[in-house]
Protein backbone atom coordinates (compact mmCIF):
# COMPACT_ATOMS: atom_id res chain seq x y z
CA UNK A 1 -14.91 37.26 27.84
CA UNK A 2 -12.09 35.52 25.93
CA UNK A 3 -14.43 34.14 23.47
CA UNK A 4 -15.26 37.60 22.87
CA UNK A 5 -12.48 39.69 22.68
CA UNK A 6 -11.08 37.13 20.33
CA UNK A 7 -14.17 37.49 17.72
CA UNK A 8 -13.74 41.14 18.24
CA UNK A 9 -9.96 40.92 17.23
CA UNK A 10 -10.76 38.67 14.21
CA UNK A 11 -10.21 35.59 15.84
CA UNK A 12 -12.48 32.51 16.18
CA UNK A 13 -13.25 29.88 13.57
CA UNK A 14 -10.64 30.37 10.72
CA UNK A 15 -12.71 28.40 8.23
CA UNK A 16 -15.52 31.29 8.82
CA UNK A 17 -13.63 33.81 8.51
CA UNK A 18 -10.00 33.91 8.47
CA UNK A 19 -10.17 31.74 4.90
CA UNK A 20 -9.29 33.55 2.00
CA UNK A 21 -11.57 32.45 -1.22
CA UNK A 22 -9.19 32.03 -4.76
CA UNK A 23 -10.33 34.30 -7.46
CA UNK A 24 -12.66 32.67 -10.03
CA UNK A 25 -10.72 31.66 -13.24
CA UNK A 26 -12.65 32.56 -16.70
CA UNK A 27 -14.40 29.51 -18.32
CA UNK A 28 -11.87 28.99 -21.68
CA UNK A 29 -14.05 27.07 -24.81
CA UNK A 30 -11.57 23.98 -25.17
CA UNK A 31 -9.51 24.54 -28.04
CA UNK A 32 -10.59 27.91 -29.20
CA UNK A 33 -9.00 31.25 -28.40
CA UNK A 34 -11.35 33.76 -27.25
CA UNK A 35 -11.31 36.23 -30.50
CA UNK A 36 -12.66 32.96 -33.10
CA UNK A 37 -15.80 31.76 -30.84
CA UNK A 38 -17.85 34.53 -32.39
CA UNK A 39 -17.46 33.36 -35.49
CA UNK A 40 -17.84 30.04 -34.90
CA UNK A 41 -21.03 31.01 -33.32
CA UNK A 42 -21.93 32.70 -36.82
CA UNK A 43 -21.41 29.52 -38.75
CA UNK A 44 -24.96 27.66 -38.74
CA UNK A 45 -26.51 30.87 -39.35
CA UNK A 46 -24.10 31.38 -42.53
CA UNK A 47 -24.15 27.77 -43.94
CA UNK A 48 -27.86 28.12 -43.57
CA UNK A 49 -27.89 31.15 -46.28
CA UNK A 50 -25.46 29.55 -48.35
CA UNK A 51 -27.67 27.01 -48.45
CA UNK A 52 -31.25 28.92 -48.90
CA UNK A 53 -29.80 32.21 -50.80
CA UNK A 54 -26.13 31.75 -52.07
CA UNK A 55 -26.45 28.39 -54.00
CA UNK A 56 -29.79 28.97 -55.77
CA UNK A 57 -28.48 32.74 -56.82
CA UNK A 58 -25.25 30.44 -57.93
CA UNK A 59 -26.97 28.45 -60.26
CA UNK A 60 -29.23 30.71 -61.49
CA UNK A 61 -26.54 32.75 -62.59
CA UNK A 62 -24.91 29.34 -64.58
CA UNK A 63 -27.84 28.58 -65.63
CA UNK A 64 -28.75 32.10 -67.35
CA UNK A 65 -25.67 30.91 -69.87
CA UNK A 66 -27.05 28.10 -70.90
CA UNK A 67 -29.86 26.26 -73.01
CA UNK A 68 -31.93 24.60 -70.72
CA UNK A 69 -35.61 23.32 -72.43
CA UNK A 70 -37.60 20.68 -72.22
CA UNK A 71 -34.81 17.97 -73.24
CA UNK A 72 -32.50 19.41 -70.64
CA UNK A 73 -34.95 19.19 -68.19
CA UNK A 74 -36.22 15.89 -68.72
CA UNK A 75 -32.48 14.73 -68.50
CA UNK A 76 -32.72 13.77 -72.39
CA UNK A 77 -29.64 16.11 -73.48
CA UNK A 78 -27.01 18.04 -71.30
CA UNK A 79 -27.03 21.75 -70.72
CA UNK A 80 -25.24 23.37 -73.44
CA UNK A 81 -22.93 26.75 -72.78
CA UNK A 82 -24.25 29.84 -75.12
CA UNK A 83 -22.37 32.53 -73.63
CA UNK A 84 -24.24 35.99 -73.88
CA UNK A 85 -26.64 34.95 -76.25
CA UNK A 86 -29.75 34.99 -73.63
CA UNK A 87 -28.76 38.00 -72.65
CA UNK A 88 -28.43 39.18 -76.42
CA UNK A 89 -32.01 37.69 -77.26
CA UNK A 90 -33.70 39.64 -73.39
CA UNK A 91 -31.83 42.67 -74.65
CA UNK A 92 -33.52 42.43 -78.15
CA UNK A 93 -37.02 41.93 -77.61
CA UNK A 94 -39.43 44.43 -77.03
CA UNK A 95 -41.30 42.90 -74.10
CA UNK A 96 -38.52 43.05 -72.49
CA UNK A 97 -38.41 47.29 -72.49
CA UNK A 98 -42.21 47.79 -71.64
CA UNK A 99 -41.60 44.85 -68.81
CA UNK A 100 -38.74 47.21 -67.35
CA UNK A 101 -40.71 50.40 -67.95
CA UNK A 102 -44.00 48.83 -66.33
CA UNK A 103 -41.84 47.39 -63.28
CA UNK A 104 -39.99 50.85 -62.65
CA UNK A 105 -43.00 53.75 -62.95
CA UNK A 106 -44.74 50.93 -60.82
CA UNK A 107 -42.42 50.82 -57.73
CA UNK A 108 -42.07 54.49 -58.19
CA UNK A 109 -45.75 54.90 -57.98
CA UNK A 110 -46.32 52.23 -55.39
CA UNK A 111 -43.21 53.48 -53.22
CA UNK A 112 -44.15 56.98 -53.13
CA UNK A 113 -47.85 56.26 -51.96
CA UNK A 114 -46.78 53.70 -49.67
CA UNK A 115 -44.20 55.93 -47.73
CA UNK A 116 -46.65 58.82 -48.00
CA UNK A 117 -49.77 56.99 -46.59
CA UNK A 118 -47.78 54.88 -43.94
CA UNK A 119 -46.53 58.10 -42.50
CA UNK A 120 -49.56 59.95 -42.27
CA UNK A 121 -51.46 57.03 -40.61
CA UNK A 122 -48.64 56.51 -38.39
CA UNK A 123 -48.52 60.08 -37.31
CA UNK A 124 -52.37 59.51 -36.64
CA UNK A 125 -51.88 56.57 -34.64
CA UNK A 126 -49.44 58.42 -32.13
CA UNK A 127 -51.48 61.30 -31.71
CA UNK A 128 -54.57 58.76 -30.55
CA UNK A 129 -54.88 57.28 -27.16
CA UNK A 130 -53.23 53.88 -25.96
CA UNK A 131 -56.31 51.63 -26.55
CA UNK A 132 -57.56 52.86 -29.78
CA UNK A 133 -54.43 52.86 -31.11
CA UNK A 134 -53.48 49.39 -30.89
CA UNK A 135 -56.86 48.54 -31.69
CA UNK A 136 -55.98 50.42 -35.02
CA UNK A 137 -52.58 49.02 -35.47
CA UNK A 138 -54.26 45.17 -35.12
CA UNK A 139 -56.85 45.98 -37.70
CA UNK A 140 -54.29 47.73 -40.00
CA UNK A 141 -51.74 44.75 -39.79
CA UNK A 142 -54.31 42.29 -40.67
CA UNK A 143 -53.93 43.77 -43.70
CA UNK A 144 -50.66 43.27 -43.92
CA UNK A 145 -50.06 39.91 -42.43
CA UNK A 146 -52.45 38.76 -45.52
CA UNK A 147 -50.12 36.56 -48.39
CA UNK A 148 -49.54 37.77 -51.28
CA UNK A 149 -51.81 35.35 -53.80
CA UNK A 150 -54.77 35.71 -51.16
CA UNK A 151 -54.40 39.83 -51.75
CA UNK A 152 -54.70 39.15 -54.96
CA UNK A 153 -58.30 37.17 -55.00
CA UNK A 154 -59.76 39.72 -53.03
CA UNK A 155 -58.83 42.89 -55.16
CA UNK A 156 -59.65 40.38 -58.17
CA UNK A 157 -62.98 39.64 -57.02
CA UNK A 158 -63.47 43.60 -55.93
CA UNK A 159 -62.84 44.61 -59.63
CA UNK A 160 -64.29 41.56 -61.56
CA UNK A 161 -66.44 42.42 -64.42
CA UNK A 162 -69.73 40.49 -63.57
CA UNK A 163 -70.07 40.48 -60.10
CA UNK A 164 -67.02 43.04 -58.53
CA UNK A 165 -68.55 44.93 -55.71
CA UNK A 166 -66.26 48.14 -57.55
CA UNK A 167 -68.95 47.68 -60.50
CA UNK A 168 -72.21 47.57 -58.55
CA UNK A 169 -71.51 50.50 -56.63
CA UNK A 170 -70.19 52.88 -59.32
CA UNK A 171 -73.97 51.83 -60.23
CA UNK A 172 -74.80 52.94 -57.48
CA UNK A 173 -73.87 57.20 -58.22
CA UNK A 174 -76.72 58.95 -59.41
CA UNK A 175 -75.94 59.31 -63.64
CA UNK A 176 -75.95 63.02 -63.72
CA UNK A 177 -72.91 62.95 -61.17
CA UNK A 178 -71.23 59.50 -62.69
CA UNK A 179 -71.43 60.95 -66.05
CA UNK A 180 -69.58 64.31 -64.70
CA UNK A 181 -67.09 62.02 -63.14
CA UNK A 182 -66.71 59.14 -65.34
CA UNK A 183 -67.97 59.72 -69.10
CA UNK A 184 -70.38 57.13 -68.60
CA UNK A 185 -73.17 56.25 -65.84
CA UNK A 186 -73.37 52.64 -66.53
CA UNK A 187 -70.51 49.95 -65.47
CA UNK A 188 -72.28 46.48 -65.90
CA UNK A 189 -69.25 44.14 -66.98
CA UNK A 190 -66.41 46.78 -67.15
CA UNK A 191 -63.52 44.57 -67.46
CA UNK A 192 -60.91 46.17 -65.44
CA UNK A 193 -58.55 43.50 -65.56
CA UNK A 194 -57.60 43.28 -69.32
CA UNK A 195 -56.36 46.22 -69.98
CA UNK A 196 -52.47 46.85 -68.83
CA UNK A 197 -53.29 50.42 -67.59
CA UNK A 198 -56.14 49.62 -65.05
CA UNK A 199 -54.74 46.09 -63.74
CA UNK A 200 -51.78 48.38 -62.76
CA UNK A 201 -54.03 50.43 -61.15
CA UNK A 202 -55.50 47.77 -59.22
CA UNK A 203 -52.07 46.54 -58.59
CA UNK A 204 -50.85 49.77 -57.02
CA UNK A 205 -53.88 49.42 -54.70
CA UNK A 206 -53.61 46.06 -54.11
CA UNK A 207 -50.11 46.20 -52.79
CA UNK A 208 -50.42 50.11 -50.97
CA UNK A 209 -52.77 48.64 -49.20
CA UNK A 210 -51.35 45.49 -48.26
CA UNK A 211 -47.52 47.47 -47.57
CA UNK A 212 -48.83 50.58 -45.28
CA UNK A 213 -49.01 49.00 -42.25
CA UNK A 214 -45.79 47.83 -42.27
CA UNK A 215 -44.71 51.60 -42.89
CA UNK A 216 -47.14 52.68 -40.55
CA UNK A 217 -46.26 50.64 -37.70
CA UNK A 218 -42.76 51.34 -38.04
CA UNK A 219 -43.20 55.16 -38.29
CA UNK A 220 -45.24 54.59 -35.14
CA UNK A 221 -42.31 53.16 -33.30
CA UNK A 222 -39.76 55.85 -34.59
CA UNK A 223 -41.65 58.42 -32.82
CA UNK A 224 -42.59 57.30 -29.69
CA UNK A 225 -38.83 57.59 -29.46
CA UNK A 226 -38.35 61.48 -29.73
CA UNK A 227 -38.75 63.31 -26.85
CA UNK A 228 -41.95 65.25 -26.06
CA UNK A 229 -40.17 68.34 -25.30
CA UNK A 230 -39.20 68.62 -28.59
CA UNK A 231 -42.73 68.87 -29.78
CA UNK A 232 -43.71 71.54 -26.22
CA UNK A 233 -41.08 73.59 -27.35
CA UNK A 234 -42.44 73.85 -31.23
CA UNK A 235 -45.58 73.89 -30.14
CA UNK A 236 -44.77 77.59 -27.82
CA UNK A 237 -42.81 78.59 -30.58
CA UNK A 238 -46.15 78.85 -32.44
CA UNK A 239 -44.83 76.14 -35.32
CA UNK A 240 -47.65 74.87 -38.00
CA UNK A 241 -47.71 70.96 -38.06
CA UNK A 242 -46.26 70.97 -41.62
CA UNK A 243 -43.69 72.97 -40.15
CA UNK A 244 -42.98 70.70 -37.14
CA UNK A 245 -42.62 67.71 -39.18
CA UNK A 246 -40.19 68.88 -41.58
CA UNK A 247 -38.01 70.01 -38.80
CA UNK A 248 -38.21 67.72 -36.00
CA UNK A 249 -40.14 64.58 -36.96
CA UNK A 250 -38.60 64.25 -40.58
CA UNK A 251 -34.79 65.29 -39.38
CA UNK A 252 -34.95 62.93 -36.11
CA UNK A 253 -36.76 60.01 -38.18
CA UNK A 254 -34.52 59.88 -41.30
CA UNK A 255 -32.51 56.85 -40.83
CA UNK A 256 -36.20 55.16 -40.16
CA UNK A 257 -37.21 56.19 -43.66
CA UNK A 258 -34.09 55.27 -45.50
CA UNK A 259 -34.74 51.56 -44.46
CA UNK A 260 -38.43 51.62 -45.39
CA UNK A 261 -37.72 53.18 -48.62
CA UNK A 262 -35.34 50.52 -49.76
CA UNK A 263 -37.36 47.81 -48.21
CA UNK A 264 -40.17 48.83 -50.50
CA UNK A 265 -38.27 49.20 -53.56
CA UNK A 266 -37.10 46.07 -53.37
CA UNK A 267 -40.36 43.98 -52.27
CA UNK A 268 -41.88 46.86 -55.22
CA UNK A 269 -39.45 46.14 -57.87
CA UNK A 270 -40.36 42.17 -57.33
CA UNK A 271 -43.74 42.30 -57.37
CA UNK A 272 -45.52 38.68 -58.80
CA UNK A 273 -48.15 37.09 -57.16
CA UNK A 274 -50.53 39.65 -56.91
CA UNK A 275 -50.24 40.21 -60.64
CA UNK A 276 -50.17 36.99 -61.38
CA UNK A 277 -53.43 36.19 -60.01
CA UNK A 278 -55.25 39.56 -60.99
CA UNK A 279 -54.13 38.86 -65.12
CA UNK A 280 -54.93 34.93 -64.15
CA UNK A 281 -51.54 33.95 -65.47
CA UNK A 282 -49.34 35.74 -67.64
CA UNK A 283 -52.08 36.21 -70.65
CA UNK A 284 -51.00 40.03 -71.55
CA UNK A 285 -47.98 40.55 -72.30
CA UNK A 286 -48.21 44.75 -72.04
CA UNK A 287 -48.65 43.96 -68.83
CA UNK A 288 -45.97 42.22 -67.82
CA UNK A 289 -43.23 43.45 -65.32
CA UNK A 290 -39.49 41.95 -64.86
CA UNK A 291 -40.79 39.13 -62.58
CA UNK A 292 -43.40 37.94 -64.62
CA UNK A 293 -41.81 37.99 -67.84
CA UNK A 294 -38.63 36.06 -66.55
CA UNK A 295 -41.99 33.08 -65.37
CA UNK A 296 -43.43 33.35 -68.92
CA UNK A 297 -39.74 32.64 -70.50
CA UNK A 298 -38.96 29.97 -68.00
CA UNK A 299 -42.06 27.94 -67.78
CA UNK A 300 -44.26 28.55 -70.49
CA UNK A 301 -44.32 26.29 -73.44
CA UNK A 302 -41.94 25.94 -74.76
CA UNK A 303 -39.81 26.47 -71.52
CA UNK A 304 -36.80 28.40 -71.69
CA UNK A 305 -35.19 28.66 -68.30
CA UNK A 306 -32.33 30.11 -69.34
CA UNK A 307 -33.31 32.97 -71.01
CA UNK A 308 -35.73 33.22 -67.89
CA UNK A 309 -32.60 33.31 -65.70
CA UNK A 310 -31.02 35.78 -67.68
CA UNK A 311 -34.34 38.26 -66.78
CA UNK A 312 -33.67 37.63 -63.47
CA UNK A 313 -29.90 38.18 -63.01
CA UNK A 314 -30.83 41.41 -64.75
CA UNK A 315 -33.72 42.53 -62.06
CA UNK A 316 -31.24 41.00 -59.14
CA UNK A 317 -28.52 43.57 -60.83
CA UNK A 318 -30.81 46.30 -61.26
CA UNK A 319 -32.19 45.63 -57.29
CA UNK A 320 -28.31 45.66 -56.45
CA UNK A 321 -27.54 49.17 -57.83
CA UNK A 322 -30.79 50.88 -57.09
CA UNK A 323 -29.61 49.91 -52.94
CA UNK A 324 -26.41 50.73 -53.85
CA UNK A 325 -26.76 54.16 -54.95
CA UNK A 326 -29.45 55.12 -52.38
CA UNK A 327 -27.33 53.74 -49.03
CA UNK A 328 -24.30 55.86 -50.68
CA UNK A 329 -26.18 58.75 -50.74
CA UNK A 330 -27.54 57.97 -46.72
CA UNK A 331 -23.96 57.83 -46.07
CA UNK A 332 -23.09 60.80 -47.63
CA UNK A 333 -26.05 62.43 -45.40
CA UNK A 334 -25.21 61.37 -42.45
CA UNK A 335 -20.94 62.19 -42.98
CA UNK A 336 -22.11 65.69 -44.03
């Protein structure tokens, strides 16, 4: 009974229960207050793009003031300063205009068709049932996941002149209707590729197809975060599906769009190994865009990497604005 009432009163073993435990003390990083560790955390990851990003855009920029040929390279002669004067020569040759005019209606063209198909096939996918829609998203992003040079064999070989599969089955259409179409009803060795308006037009396929998925995919995503009710209550309201989009899907998805869109101008506005390898090398100069005439300059004989540099300091700049402009106005949006 004593053993008893005692437990009862909050007796017995004091090491069991009578023992009060100290308050943990917060682990301190030796020798750093609290506020830095964060950015000490952050400094790998930073001296990593210093490394990768920072220096190389460094001495591209020095070197886009300089003459830098074949001597300089093979460490004959030292770099020599010429100011503006690659800029000056860039800004005074006419390839240089129809490069900047090719490389801008491009990414407007590609962009446009890009954001336009990826949301329409990701508005598809989310209407269609679990399974077939990841089956669709793994066939469309096989697409996507191909590299850049291999996207360009395979629309190359699709549009060669002697044996592109585009070629043998415009052969294929009855005359009457290719004729109506067309012009002509035969396309035995059309050479798509050597003219600057139709390899741009197999560019702009080349890459929609290759960039959709990504759009699509990520459209996917946006809305299977906006609640169904939304849609119910649209839906008893008697709203067309043009209607419905513009109001609730468009509205709600916005900040999803703004990122894709400047995504794609930037991978559109740098476009060079697909067209590369669809004009096998840079071989017509009409055809050139910003990234492939700042190649030709730097490594073509005879190599002039600093004009070359110049080119690209001036797409890098251009890039730079262009995301500039469009995030201010997305700010301005979303203050308003």
């Amino acid at each position: 009974m004593t053993n008893t009432s005692t437990i009862a009163r909050g007796g017995g073993n004091p090491s069991a229960s009578g023992r009060r435990r100290s308050p943990q003390r917060p682990v301190k990083a030796s020798g750093l207050p609290p506020k830095a560790i964060p950015y000490v955390l952050l400094v790998p990851g930073l001296l990593v793009i210093a490394g990768l990003l920072l220096y190389p855009l460094f001495q591209m920029i020095v070197i886009s003031f300089q003459k830098v040929g074949i001597p300089q390279i093979n460490g004959k002669k030292p770099a020599t300063w010429v100011g503006w004067d690659n800029y000056t020569k860039i800004l005074d040759n006419e390839v240089f205009w129809s490069s900047l005019r090719n490389t801008v209606v491009f990414a407007v063209v590609t962009v446009t068709l890009t954001l336009v198909l990826g949301t329409a096939v990701g508005t598809l996918l989310n209407k269609l049932g679990t399974k077939m829609s990841t089956f669709v998203v793994v066939g469309i992003m096989s697409a996507w996941a191909v590299p850049p040079v291999a996207q360009g064999v395979i629309w190359r070989w699709l549009f060669d002149a002697d044996a592109g599969m585009i070629n043998w089955a415009l052969n294929l259409l009855p005359d009457g209707l290719s004729d109506l179409l067309f012009g002509r009803a035969d396309w035995t060795g059309e050479p798509w590729l050597n003219d600057a308006i139709t390899v741009y037009l197999v560019l702009v396929l080349c890459v929609v197809w290759a960039s959709f998925p990504f759009i699509a995919v990520s459209v996917l995503a946006g809305l299977k975060g906006i609640p169904a009710e939304l849609y119910e209550a649209a839906r008893v309201d008697g709203a067309t599906p043009w209607r419905t989009f513009r109001k609730i899907t468009f509205p709600l998805l916005k900040p999803v769009f703004s990122v894709l869109t400047i995504l794609s101008i930037i991978w559109n506005f740098k476009v060079f190994s697909q067209l590369y390898v669809l004009m096998n090398g840079p071989t017509n100069r009409e055809a050139f865009n910003l990234s492939m005439f700042s190649f030709a300059e730097a490594f073509r004989s005879p190599p002039k990497m600093g004009t070359g540099a110049a080119i690209a300091v001036i797409l890098t700049l251009l890039l730079l604005v262009v995301t500039a402009v469009y995030v201010r106005q997305i700010v301005k949006t979303e203050e308003m």
